[in-house]
Protein backbone atom coordinates (compact mmCIF):
# COMPACT_ATOMS: atom_id res chain seq x y z
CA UNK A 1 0.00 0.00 0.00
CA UNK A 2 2.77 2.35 1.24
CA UNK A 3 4.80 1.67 -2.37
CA UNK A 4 1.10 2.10 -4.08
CA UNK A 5 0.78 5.62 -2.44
CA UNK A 6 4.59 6.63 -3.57
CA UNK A 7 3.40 5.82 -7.18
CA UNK A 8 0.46 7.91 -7.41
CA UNK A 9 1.62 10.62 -4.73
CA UNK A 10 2.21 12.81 -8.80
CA UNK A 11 -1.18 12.45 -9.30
CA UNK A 12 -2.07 14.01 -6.09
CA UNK A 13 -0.17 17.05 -6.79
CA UNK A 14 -1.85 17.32 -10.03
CA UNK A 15 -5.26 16.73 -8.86
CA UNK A 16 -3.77 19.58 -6.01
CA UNK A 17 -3.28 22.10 -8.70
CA UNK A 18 -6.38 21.72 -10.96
CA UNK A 19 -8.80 22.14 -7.91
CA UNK A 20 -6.99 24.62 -6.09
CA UNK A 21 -6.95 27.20 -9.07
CA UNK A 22 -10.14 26.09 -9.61
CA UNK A 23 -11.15 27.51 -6.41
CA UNK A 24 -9.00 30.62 -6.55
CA UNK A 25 -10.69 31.61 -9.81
CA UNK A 26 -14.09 31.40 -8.43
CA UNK A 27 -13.10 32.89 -5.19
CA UNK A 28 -11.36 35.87 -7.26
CA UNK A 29 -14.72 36.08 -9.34
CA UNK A 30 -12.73 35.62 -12.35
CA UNK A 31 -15.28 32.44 -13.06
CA UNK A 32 -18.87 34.11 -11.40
CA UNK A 33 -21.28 31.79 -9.05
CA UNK A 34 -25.11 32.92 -9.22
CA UNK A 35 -26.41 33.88 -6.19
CA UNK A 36 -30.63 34.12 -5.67
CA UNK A 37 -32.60 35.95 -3.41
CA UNK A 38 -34.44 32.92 -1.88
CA UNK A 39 -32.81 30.64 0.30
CA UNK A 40 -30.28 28.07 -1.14
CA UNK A 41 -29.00 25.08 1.34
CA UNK A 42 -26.36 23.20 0.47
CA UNK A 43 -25.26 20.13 1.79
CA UNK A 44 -21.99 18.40 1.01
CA UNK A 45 -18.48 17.13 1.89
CA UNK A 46 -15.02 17.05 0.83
CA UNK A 47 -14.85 13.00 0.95
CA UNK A 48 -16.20 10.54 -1.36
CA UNK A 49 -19.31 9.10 0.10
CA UNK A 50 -20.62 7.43 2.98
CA UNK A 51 -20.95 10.75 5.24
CA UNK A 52 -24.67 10.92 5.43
CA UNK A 53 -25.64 13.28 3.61
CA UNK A 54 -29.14 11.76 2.79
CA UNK A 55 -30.28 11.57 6.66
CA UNK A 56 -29.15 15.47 6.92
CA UNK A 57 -30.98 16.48 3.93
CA UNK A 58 -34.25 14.43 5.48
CA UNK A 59 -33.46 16.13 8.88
CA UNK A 60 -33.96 19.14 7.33
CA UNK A 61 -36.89 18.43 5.35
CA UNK A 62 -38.75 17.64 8.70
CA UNK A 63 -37.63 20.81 10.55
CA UNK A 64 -38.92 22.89 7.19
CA UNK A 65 -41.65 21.19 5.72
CA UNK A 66 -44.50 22.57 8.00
CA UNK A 67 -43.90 26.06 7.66
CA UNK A 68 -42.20 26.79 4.34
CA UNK A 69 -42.77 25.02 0.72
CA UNK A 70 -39.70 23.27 0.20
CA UNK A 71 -37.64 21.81 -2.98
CA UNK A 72 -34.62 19.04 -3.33
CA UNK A 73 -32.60 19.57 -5.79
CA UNK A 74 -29.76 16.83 -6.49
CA UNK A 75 -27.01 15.60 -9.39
CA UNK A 76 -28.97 11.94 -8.71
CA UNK A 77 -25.92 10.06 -8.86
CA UNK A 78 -26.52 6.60 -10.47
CA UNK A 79 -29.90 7.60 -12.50
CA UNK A 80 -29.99 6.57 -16.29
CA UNK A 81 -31.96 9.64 -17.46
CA UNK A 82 -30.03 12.94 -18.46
CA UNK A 83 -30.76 16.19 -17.87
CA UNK A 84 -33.60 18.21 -15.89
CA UNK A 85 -35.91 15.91 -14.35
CA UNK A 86 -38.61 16.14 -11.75
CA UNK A 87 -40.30 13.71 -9.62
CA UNK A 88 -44.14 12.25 -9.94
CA UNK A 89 -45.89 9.53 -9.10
CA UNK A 90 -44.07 7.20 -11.27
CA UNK A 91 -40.88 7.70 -10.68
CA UNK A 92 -38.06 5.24 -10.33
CA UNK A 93 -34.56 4.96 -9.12
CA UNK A 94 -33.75 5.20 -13.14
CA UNK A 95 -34.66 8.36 -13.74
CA UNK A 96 -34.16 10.07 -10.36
CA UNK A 97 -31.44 8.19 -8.81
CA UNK A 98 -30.90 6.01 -5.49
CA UNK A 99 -31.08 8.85 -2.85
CA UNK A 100 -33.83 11.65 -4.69
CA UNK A 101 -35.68 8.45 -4.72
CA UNK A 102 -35.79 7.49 -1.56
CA UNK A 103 -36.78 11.10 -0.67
CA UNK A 104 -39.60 10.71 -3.02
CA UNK A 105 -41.19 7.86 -1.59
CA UNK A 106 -40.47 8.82 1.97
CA UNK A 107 -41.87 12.93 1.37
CA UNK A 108 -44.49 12.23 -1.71
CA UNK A 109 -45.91 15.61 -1.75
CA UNK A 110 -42.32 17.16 -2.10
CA UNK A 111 -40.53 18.50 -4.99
CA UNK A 112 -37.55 16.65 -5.57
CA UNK A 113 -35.97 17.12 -9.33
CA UNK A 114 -32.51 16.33 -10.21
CA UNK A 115 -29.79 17.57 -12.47
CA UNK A 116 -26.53 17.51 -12.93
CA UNK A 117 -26.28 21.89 -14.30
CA UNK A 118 -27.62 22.93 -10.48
CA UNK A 119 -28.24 26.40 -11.90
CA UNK A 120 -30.54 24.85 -14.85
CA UNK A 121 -32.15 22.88 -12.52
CA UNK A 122 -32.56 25.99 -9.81
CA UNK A 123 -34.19 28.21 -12.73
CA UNK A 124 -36.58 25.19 -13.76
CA UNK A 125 -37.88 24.38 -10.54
CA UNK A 126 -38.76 27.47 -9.86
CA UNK A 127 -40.32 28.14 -12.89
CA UNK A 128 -42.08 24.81 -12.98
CA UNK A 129 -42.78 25.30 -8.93
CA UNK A 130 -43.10 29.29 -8.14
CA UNK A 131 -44.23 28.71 -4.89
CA UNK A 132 -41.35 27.56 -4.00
CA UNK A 133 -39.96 28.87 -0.98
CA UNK A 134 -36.54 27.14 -0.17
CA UNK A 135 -34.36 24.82 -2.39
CA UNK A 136 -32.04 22.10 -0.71
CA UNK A 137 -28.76 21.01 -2.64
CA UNK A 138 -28.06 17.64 -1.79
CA UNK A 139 -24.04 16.48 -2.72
CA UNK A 140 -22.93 19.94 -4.22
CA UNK A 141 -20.45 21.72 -2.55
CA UNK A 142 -18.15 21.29 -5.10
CA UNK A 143 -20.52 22.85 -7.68
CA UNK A 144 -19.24 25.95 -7.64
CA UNK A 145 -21.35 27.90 -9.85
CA UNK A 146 -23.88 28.27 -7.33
CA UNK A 147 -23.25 30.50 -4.41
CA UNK A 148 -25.99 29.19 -1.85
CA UNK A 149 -27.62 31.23 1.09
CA UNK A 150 -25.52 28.60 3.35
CA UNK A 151 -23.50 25.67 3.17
CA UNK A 152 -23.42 22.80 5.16
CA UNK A 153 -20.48 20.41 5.56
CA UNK A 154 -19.99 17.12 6.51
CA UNK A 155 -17.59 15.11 7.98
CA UNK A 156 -17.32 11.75 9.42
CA UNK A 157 -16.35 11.04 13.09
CA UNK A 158 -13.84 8.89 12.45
CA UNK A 159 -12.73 9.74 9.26
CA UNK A 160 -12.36 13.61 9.65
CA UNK A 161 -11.05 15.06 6.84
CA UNK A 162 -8.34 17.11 8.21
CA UNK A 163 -6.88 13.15 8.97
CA UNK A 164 -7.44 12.96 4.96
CA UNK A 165 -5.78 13.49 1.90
CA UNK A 166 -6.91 13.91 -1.66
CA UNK A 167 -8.01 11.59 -4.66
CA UNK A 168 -6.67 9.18 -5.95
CA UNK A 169 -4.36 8.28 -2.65
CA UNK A 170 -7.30 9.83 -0.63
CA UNK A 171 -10.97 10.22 -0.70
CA UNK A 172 -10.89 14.34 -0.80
CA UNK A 173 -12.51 15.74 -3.72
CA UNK A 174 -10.67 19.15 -3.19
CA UNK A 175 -8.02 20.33 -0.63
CA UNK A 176 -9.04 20.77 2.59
CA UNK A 177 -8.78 24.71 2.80
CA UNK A 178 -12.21 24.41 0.97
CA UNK A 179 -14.04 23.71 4.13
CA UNK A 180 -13.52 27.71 4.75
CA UNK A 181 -16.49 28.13 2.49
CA UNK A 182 -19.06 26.42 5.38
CA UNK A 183 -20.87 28.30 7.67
CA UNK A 184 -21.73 25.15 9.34
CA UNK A 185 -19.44 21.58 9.76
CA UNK A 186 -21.13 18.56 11.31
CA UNK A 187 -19.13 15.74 12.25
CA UNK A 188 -21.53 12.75 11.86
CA UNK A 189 -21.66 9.26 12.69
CA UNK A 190 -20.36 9.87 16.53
CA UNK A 191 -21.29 7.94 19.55
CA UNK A 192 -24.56 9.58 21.36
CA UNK A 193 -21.91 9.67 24.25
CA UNK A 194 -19.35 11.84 22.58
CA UNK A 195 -17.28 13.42 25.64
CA UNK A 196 -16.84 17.57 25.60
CA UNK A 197 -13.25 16.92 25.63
CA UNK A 198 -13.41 14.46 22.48
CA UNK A 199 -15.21 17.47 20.46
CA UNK A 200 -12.52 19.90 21.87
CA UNK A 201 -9.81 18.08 20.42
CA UNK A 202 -11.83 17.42 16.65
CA UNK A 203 -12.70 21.26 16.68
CA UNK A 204 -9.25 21.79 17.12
CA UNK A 205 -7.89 19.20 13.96
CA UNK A 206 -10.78 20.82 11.88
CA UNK A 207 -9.19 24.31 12.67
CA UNK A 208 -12.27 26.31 11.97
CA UNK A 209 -12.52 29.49 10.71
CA UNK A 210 -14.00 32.59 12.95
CA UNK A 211 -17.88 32.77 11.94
CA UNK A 212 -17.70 28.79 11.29
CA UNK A 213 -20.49 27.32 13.71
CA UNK A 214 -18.97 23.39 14.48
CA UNK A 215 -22.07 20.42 15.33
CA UNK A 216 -21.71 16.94 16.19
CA UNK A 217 -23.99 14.64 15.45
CA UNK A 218 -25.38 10.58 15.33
CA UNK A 219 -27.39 8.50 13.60
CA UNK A 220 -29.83 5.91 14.74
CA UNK A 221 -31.56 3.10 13.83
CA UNK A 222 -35.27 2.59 14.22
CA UNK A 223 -36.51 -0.47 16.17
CA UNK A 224 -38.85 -1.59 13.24
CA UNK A 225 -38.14 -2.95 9.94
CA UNK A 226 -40.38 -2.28 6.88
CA UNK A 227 -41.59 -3.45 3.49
CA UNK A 228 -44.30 -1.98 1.02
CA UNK A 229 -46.69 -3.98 2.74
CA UNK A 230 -46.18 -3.59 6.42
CA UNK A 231 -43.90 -2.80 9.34
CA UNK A 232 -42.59 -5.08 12.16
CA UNK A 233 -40.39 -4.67 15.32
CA UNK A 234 -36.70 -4.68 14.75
CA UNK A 235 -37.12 -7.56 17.48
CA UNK A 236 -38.96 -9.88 15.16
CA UNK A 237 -35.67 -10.93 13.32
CA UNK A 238 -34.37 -12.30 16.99
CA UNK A 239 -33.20 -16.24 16.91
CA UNK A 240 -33.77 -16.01 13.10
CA UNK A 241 -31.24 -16.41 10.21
CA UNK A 242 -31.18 -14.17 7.77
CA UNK A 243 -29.17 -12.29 5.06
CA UNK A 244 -28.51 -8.53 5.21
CA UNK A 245 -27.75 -6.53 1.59
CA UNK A 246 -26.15 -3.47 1.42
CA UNK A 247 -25.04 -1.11 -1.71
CA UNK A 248 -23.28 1.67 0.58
CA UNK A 249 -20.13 3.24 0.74
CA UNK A 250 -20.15 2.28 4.55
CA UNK A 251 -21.99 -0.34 5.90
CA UNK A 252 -20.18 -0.90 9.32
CA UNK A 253 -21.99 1.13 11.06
CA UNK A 254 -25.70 -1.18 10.26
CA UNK A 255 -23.28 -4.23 10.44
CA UNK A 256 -21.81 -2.94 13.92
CA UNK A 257 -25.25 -2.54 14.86
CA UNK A 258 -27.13 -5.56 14.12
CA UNK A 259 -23.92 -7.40 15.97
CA UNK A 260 -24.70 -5.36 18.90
CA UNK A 261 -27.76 -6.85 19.36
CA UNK A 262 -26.88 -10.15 18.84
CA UNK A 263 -28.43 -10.77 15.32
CA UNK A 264 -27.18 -13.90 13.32
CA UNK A 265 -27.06 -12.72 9.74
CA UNK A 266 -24.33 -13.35 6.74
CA UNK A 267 -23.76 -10.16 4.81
CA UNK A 268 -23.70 -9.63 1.40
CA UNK A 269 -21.62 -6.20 0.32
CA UNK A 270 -21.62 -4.37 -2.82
CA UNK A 271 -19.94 -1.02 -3.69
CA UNK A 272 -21.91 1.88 -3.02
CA UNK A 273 -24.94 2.82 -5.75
CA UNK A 274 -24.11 -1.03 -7.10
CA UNK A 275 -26.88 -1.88 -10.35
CA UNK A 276 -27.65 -5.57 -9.13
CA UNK A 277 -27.19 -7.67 -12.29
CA UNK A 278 -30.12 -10.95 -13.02
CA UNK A 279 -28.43 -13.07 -11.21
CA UNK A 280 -27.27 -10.90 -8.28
CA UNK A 281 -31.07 -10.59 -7.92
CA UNK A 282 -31.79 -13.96 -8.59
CA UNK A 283 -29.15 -15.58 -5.83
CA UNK A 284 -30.71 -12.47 -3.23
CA UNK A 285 -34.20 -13.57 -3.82
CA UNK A 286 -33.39 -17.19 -2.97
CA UNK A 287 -32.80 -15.86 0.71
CA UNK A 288 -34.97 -16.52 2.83
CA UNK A 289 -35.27 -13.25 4.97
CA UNK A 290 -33.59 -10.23 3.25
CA UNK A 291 -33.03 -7.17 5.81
CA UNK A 292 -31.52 -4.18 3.70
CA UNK A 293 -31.05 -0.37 3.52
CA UNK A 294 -33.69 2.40 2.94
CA UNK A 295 -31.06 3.39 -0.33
CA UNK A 296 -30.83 -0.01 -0.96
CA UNK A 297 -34.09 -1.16 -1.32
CA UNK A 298 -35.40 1.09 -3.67
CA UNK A 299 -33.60 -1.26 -5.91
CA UNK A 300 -33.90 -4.20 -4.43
CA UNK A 301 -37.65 -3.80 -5.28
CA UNK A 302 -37.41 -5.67 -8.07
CA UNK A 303 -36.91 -9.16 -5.94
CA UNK A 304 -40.52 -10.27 -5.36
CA UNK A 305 -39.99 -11.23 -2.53
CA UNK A 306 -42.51 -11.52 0.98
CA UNK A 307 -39.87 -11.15 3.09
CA UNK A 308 -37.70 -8.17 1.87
CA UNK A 309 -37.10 -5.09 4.75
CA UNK A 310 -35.15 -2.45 5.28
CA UNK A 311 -33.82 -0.47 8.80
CA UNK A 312 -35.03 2.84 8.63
CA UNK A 313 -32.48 5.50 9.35
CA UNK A 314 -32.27 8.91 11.02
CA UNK A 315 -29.59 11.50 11.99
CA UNK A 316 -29.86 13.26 15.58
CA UNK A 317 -28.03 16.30 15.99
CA UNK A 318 -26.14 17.43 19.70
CA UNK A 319 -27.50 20.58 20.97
CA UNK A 320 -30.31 20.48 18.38
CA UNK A 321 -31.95 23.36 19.56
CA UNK A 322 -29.10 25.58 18.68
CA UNK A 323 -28.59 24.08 15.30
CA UNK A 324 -31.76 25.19 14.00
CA UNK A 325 -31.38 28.19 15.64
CA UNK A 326 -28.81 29.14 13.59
CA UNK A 327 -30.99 27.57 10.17
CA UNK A 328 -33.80 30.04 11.67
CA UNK A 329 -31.18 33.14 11.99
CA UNK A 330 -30.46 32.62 7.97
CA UNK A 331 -33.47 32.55 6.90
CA UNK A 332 -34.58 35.55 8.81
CA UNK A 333 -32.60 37.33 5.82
CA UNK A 334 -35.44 36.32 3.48
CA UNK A 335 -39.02 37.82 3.14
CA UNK A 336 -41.30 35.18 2.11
């Protein structure tokens, strides 16, 4: 690995150079983001994956969605359709994508459109949607061209990204002096039990800037497991065999989980956003109790299968309160 890392250490310095002028031409305003005069949220990272984005984006929808018309705007990652596309009532994981799917199905009566030109897709939802009141980015803090209301970054407990290094010997998409551009940083995935003097010691390795506001947060697991058809207690799978399927970029913490409690379960792993071939499908179907991800089963779906969950998920932020306190304070800017 270490002689791996020496060989593509150029590339790193390449990939350092392209993104960092990048930056610095945007930041100059020699290249010009958009701004809007509604409020723009943007979640993201500077990591590849896997640092739950999705929950954050639903956590959001639920603190928003009774007093303000809301929008989700993503890239849908994985989708086979092109260009501007928004959600109805027969939408599919094809043309929106794992994630703006699961959103879908979870919030029906929400907008949720996806394209890859965020400005495009900004302009056309509002056009399509004028009552429109605030428009959530999921995955695009690298897309540049937009200059949202606030920006939300993510990164994982323990996989910070000041302990990272960039693509292809890391997983940063862009060096790390691009978290400046936050106004908020939420380290996710940490135990509910998180010490003050652990988050001392990560707000000091994230080294954040003056008006940067620094969360911690965790997810959790609900105690039921559902289907189309119905729901059932978590508890229901206890003394049973079964077979658990994941398509994520980290499945750990759901495998960490279910050992915690003393499940007995083999586990079937496939990179994250996987297309499950005919006879990927085939062998999964032949299970005989399949126990899966929300992102997951969305394509799964196509297994008939009676005994096919998955373990809903949900993120929980420390000091809650103030966190959307401060989502309150920005949007106080706006006159709706």
């Amino acid at each position: 690995m270490k002689v791996l890392r020496k060989i593509l250490y150029p590339l790193v310095i390449i990939y350092f150079l392209i993104t960092s002028v990048r930056n610095i031409l945007y930041d100059l305003k020699l290249i010009k983001s958009k701004s809007f005069n509604f409020p723009v949220i943007c979640i993201g990272n500077l990591s590849v994956g896997g640092t739950g984005k999705t929950p954050m984006v639903e956590f959001l929808i639920r603190m928003l969605k009774n007093n303000y018309e809301l929008a989700i705007l993503s890239r849908g990652y994985g989708r086979k359709s092109k260009g501007f596309i928004i959600s109805n009532s027969n939408s599919s994981t094809n043309c929106l994508g794992d994630e703006p799917f699961q959103i879908k199905k979870k919030f029906p009566s929400l907008s949720v459109a996806v394209d890859s030109n965020r400005t495009r897709g900004i302009q056309i939802l509002k056009d399509l949607r004028p009552l429109t009141q605030i428009i959530i980015l999921d995955d695009a803090f690298q897309h540049r061209r937009i200059n949202p209301g606030i920006s939300i970054l993510l990164t994982v407990y323990n996989d910070l990204y000041s302990d990272d290094c960039l693509l292809p010997v890391g997983n940063l998409r862009e060096p790390i002096i691009g978290s400046k551009r936050a106004q908020i940083i939420i380290v996710t995935k940490c135990p509910e039990d998180l010490s003050s003097s652990k988050k001392q010691i990560i707000e000091k390795k994230l080294n954040l800037g003056q008006n940067q506001k620094l969360f911690f947060s965790s997810i959790f697991y609900e105690s039921k497991i559902c289907s189309n058809q119905k729901t059932k207690p978590l508890s229901s799978l206890i003394n049973k065999n079964f077979t658990l399927v994941t398509g994520i970029a980290n499945s750990k913490p759901l495998v960490n989980h279910l050992r915690a409690l003393n499940f007995k379960f083999q586990h079937l792993e496939f990179p994250d956003h996987h297309q499950f071939s005919r006879n990927e499908l085939n062998l999964i179907s032949s299970e005989k109790i399949i126990l899966t991800t929300e992102k997951d089963f969305s394509r799964l779906n196509l297994v008939e299968h009676e005994s096919l969950f998955y373990i809903p998920i949900k993120t929980k932020i420390h000091l809650q309160e103030k966190f959307e306190n401060e989502i309150r304070i920005f949007l106080e800017n706006f006159a709706f």
